[in-house]
N, C-alpha and C. Protein backbone atom coordinates (compact mmCIF):
# COMPACT_ATOMS: atom_id res chain seq x y z
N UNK A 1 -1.58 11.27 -6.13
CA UNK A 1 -2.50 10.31 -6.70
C UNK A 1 -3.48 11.08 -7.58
N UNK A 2 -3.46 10.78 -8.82
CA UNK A 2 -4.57 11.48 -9.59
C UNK A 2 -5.78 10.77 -9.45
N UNK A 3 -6.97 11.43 -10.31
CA UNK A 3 -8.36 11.03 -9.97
C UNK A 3 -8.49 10.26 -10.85
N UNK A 4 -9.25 8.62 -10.33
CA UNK A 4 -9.39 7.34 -10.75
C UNK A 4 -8.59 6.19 -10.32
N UNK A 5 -7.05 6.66 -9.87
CA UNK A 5 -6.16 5.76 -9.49
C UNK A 5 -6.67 5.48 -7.73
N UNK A 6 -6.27 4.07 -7.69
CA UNK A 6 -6.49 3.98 -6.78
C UNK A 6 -5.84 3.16 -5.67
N UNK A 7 -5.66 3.07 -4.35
CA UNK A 7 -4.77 2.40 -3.12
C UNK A 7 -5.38 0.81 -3.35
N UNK A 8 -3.56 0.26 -2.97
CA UNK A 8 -3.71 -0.79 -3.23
C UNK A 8 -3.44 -1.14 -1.53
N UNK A 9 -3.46 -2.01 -1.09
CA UNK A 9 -3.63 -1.90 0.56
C UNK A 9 -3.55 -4.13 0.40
N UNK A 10 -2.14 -4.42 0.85
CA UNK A 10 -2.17 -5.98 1.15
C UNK A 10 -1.31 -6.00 2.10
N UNK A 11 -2.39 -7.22 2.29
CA UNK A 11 -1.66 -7.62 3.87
C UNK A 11 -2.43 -8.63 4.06
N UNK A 12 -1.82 -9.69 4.38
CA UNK A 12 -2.32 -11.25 5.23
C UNK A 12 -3.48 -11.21 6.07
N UNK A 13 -3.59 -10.63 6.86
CA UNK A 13 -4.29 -10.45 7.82
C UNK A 13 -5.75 -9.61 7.59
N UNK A 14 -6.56 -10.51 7.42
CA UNK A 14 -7.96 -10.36 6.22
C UNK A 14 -8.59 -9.05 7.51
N UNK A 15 -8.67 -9.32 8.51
CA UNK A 15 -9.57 -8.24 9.77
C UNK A 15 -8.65 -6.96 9.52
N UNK A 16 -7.30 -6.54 9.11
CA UNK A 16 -6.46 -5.66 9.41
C UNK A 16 -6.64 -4.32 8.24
N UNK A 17 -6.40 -5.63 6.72
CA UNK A 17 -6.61 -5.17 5.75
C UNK A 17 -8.34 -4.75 5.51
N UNK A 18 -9.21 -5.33 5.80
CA UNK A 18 -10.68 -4.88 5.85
C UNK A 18 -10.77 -3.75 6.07
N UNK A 19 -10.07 -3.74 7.59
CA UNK A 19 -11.25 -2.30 8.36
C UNK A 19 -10.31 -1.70 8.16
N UNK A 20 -9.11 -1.46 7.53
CA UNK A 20 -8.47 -0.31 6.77
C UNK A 20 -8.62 -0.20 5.48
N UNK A 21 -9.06 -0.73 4.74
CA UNK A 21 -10.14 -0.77 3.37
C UNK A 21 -11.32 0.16 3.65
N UNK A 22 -12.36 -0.40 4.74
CA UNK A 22 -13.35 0.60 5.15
C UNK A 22 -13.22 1.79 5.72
N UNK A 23 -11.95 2.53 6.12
CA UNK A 23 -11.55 3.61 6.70
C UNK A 23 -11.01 4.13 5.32
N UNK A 24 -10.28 3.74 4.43
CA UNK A 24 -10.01 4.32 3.28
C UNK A 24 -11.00 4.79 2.27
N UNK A 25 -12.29 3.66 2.30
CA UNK A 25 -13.47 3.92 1.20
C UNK A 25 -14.50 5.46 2.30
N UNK A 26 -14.74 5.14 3.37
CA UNK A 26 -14.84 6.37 3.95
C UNK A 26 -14.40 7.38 4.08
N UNK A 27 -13.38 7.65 3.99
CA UNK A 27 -12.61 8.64 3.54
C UNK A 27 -12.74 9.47 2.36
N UNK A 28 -13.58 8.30 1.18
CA UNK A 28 -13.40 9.07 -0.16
C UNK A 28 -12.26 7.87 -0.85
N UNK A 29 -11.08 7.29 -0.80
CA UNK A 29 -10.21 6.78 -1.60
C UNK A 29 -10.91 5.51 -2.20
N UNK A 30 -10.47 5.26 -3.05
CA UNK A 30 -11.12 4.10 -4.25
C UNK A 30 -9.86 3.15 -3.98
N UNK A 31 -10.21 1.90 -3.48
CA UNK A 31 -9.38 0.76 -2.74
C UNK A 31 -9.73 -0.49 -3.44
N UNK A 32 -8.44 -1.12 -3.84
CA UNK A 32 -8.38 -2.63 -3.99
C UNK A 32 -7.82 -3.10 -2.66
N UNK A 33 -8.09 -4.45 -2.99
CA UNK A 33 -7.21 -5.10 -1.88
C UNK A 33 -6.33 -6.59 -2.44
N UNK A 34 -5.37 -6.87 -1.58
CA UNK A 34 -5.03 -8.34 -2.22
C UNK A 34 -4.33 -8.91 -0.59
N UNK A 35 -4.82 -10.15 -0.22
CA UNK A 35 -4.32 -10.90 0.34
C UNK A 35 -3.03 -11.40 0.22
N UNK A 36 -1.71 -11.38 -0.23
CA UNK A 36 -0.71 -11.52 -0.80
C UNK A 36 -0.20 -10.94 -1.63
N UNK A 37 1.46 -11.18 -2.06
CA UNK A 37 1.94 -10.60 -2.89
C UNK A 37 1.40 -10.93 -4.34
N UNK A 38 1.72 -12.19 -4.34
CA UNK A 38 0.99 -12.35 -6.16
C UNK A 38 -0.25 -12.04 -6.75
N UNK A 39 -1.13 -11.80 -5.27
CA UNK A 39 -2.16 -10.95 -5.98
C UNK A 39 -2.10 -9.59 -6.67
N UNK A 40 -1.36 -8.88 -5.13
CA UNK A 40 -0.69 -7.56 -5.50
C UNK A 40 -0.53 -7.25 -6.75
N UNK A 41 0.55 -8.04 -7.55
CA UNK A 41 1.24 -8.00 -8.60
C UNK A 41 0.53 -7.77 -9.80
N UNK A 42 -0.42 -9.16 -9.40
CA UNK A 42 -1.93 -9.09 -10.58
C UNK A 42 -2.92 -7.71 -10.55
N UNK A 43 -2.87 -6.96 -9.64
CA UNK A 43 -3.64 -6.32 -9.26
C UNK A 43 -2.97 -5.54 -10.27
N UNK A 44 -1.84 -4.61 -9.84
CA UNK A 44 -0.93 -3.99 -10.63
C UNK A 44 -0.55 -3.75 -11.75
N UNK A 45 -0.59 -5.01 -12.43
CA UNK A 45 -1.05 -5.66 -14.10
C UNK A 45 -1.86 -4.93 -14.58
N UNK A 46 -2.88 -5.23 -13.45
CA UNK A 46 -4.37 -5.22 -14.50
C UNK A 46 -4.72 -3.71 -14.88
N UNK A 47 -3.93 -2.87 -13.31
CA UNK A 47 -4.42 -1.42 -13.61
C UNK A 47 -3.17 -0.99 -12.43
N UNK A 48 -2.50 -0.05 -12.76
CA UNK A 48 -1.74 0.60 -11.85
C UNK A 48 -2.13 1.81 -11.22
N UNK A 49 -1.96 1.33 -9.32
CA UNK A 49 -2.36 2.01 -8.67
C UNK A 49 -1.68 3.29 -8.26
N UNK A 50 -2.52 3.90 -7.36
CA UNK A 50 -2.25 5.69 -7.22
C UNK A 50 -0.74 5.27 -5.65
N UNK A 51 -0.20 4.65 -5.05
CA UNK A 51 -0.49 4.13 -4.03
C UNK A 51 -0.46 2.93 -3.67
N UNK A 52 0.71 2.16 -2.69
CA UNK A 52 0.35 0.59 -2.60
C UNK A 52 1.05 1.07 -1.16
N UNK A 53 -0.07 0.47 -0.17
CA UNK A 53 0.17 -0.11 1.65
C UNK A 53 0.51 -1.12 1.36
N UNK A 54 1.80 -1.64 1.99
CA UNK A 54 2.25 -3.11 1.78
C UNK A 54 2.85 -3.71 3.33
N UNK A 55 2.59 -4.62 3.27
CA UNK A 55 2.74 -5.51 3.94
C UNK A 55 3.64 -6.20 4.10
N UNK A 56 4.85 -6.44 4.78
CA UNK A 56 6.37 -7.54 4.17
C UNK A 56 6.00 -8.64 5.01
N UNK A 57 5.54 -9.31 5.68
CA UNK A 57 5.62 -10.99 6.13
C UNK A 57 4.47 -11.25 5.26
N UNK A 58 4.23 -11.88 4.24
CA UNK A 58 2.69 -12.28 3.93
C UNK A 58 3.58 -13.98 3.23
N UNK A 59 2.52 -14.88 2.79
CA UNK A 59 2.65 -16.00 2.32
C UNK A 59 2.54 -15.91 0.79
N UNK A 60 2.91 -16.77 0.10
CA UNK A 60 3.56 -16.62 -1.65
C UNK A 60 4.45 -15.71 -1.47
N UNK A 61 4.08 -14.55 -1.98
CA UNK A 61 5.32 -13.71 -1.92
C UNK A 61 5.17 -12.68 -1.08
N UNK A 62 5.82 -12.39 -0.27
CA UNK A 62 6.14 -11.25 0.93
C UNK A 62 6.68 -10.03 0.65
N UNK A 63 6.40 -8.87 1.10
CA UNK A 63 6.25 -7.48 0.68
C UNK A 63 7.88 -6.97 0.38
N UNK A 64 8.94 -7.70 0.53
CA UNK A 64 10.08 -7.57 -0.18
C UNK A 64 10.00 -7.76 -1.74
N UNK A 65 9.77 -9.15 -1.70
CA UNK A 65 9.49 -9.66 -3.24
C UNK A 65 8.35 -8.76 -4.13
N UNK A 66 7.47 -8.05 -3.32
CA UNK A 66 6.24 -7.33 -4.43
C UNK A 66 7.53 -6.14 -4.75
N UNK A 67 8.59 -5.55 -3.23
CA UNK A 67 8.55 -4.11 -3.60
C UNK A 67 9.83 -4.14 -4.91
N UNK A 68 10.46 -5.31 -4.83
CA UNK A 68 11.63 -5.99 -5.80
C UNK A 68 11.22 -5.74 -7.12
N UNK A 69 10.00 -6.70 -7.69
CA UNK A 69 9.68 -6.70 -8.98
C UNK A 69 8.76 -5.57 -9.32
N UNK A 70 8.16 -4.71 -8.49
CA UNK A 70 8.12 -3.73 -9.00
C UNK A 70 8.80 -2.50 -9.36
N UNK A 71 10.08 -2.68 -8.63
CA UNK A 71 10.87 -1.33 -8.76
C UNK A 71 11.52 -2.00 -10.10
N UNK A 72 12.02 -3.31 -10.52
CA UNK A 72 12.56 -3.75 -11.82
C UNK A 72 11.33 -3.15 -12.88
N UNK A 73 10.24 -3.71 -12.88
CA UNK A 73 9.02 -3.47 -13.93
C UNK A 73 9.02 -1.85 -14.53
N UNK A 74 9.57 -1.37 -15.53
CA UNK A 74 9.46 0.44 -15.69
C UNK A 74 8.13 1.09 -15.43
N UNK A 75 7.14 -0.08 -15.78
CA UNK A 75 5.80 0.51 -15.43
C UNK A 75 5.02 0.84 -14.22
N UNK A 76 5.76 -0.08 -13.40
CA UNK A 76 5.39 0.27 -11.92
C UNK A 76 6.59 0.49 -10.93
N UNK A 77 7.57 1.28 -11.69
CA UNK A 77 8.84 1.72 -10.58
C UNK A 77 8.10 2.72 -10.08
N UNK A 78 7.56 3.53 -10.47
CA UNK A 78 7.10 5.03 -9.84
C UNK A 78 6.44 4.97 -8.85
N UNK A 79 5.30 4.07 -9.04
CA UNK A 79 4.41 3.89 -7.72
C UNK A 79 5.25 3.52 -6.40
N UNK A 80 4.48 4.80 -5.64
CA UNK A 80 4.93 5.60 -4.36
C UNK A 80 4.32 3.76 -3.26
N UNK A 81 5.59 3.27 -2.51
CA UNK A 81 4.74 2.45 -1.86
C UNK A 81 4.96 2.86 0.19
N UNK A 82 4.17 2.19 0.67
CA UNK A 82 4.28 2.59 2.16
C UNK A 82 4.13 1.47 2.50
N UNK A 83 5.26 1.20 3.24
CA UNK A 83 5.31 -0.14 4.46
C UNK A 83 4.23 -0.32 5.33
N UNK A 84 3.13 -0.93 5.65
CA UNK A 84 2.53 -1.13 6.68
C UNK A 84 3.89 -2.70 7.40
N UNK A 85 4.15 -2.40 8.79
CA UNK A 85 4.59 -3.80 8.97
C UNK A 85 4.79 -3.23 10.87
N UNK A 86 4.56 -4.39 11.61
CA UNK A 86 4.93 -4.46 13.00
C UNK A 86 6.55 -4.52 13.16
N UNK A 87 6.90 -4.58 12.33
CA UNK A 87 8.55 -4.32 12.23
C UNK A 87 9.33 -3.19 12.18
N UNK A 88 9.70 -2.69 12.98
CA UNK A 88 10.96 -1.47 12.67
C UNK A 88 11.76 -1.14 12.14
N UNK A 89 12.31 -0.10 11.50
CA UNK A 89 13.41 -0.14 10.82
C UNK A 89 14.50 0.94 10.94
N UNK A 90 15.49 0.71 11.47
CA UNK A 90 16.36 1.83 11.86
C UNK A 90 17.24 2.76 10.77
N UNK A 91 17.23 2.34 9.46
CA UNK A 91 17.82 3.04 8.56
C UNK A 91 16.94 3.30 7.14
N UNK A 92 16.51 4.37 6.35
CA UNK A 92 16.22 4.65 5.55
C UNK A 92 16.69 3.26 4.52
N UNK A 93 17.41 3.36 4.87
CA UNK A 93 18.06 2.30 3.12
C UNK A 93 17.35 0.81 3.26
N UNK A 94 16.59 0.62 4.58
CA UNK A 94 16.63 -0.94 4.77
C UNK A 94 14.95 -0.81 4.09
N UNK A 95 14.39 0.33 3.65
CA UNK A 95 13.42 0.28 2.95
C UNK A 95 12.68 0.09 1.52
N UNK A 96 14.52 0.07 0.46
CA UNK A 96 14.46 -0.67 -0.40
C UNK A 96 13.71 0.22 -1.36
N UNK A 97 13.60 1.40 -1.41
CA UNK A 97 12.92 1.88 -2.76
C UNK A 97 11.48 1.96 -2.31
N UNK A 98 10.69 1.90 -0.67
CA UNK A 98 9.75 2.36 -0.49
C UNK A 98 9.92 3.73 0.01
N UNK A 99 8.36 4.61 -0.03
CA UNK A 99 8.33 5.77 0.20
C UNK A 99 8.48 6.15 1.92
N UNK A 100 8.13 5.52 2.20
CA UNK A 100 8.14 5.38 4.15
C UNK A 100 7.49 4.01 4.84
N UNK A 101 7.53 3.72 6.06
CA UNK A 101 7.13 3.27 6.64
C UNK A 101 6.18 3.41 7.83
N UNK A 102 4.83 2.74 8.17
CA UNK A 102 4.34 3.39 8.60
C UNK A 102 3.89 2.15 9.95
N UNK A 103 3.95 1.75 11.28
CA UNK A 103 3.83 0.75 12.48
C UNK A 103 2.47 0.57 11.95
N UNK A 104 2.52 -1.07 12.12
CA UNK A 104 0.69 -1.32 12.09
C UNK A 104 -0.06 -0.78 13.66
N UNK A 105 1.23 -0.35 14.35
CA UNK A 105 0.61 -0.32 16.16
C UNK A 105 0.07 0.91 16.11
N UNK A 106 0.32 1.80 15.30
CA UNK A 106 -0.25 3.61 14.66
C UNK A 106 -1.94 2.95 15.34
N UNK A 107 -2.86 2.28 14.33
CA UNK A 107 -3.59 2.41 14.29
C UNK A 107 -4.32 2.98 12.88
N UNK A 108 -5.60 2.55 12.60
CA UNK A 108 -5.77 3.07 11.03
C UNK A 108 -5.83 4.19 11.07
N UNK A 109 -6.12 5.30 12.19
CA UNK A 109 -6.74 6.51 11.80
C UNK A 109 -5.29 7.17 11.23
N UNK A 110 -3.88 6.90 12.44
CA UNK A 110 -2.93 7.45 11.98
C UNK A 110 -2.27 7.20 11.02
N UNK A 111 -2.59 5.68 10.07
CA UNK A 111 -2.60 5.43 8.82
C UNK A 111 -2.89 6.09 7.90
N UNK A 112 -4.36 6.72 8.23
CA UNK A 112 -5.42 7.07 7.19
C UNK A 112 -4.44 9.04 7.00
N UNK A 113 -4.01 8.94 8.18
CA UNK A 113 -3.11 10.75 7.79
C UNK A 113 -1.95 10.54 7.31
N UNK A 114 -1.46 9.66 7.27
CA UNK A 114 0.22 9.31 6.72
C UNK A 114 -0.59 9.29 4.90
N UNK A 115 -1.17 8.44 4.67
CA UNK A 115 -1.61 8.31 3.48
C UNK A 115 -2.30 9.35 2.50
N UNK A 116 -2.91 10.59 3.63
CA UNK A 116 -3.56 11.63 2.98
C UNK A 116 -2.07 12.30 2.72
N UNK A 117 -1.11 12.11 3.46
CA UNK A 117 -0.02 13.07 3.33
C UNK A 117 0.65 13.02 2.13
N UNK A 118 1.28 11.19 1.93
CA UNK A 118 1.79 10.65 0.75
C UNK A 118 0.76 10.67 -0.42
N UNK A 119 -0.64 10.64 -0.45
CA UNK A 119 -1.11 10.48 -1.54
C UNK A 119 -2.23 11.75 -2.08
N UNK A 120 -2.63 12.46 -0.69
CA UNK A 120 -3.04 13.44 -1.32
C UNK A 120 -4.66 13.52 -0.96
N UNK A 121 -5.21 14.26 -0.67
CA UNK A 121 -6.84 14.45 -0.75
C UNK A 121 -7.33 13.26 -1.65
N UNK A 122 -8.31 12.34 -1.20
CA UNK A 122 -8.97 11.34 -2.32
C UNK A 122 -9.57 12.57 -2.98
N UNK A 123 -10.56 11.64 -4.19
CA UNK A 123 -10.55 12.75 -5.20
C UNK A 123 -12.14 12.76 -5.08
N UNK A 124 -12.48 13.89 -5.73
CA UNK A 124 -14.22 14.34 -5.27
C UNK A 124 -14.94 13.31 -5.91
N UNK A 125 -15.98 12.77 -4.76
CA UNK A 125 -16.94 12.33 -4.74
C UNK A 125 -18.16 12.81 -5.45
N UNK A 126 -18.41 12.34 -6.89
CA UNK A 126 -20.40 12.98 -7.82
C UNK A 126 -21.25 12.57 -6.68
């Protein structure tokens, strides 16, 4: 993740996505958020992130459909994404062009090290 880009972090679940928003901005990382996929998407549009935590059960469109049209889009194939989901997955391939997967049952802190791993030291704080 270079400096300015920043984690995109959606997921349905407004308490889940929050206080892993506030564990990320503590940290140092510069965080959007989107309640759904079509926000996601918009989000993405508007500025492409360093980084997207995604979510696959959500309402409009569900974290299959975000990770779909973005791997089509050339502008946002690259972005590195990470599964947040209570769902398991027993084979690499059933992840579809994401970077890993990570149990929402972890907990944020062990979130917050999967993400320093995939994305890197946030970037210095003036």
């Amino acid at each position: 993740m270079t400096p300015g880009q920043y984690i995109l972090v959606v997921d349905d679940d407004d308490d889940f996505r929050e206080t892993l928003c506030e564990v990320l901005l503590e940290a140092g990382y510069p965080v959007q958020q989107a309640e759904n996929g079509e926000v996601a998407l918009q989000r993405v549009q508007e500025e492409l992130p360093g980084i997207v935590l995604l979510d696959l059960k959500m309402p409009v469109l569900d974290g299959w459909g975000v990770m779909e049209r973005m791997r089509k889009d050339a502008r946002s194939a690259g972005v590195p994404i990470l599964i947040l989901s209570a769902y398991g997955f027993e084979w690499e391939s059933e992840l579809l062009g994401a970077q890993g997967y990570i149990p929402k049952s972890v907990g944020v802190d062990e979130i917050l090290e999967r993400v320093r791993k995939s994305a890197g030291e946030p970037p210095l704080r003036h």
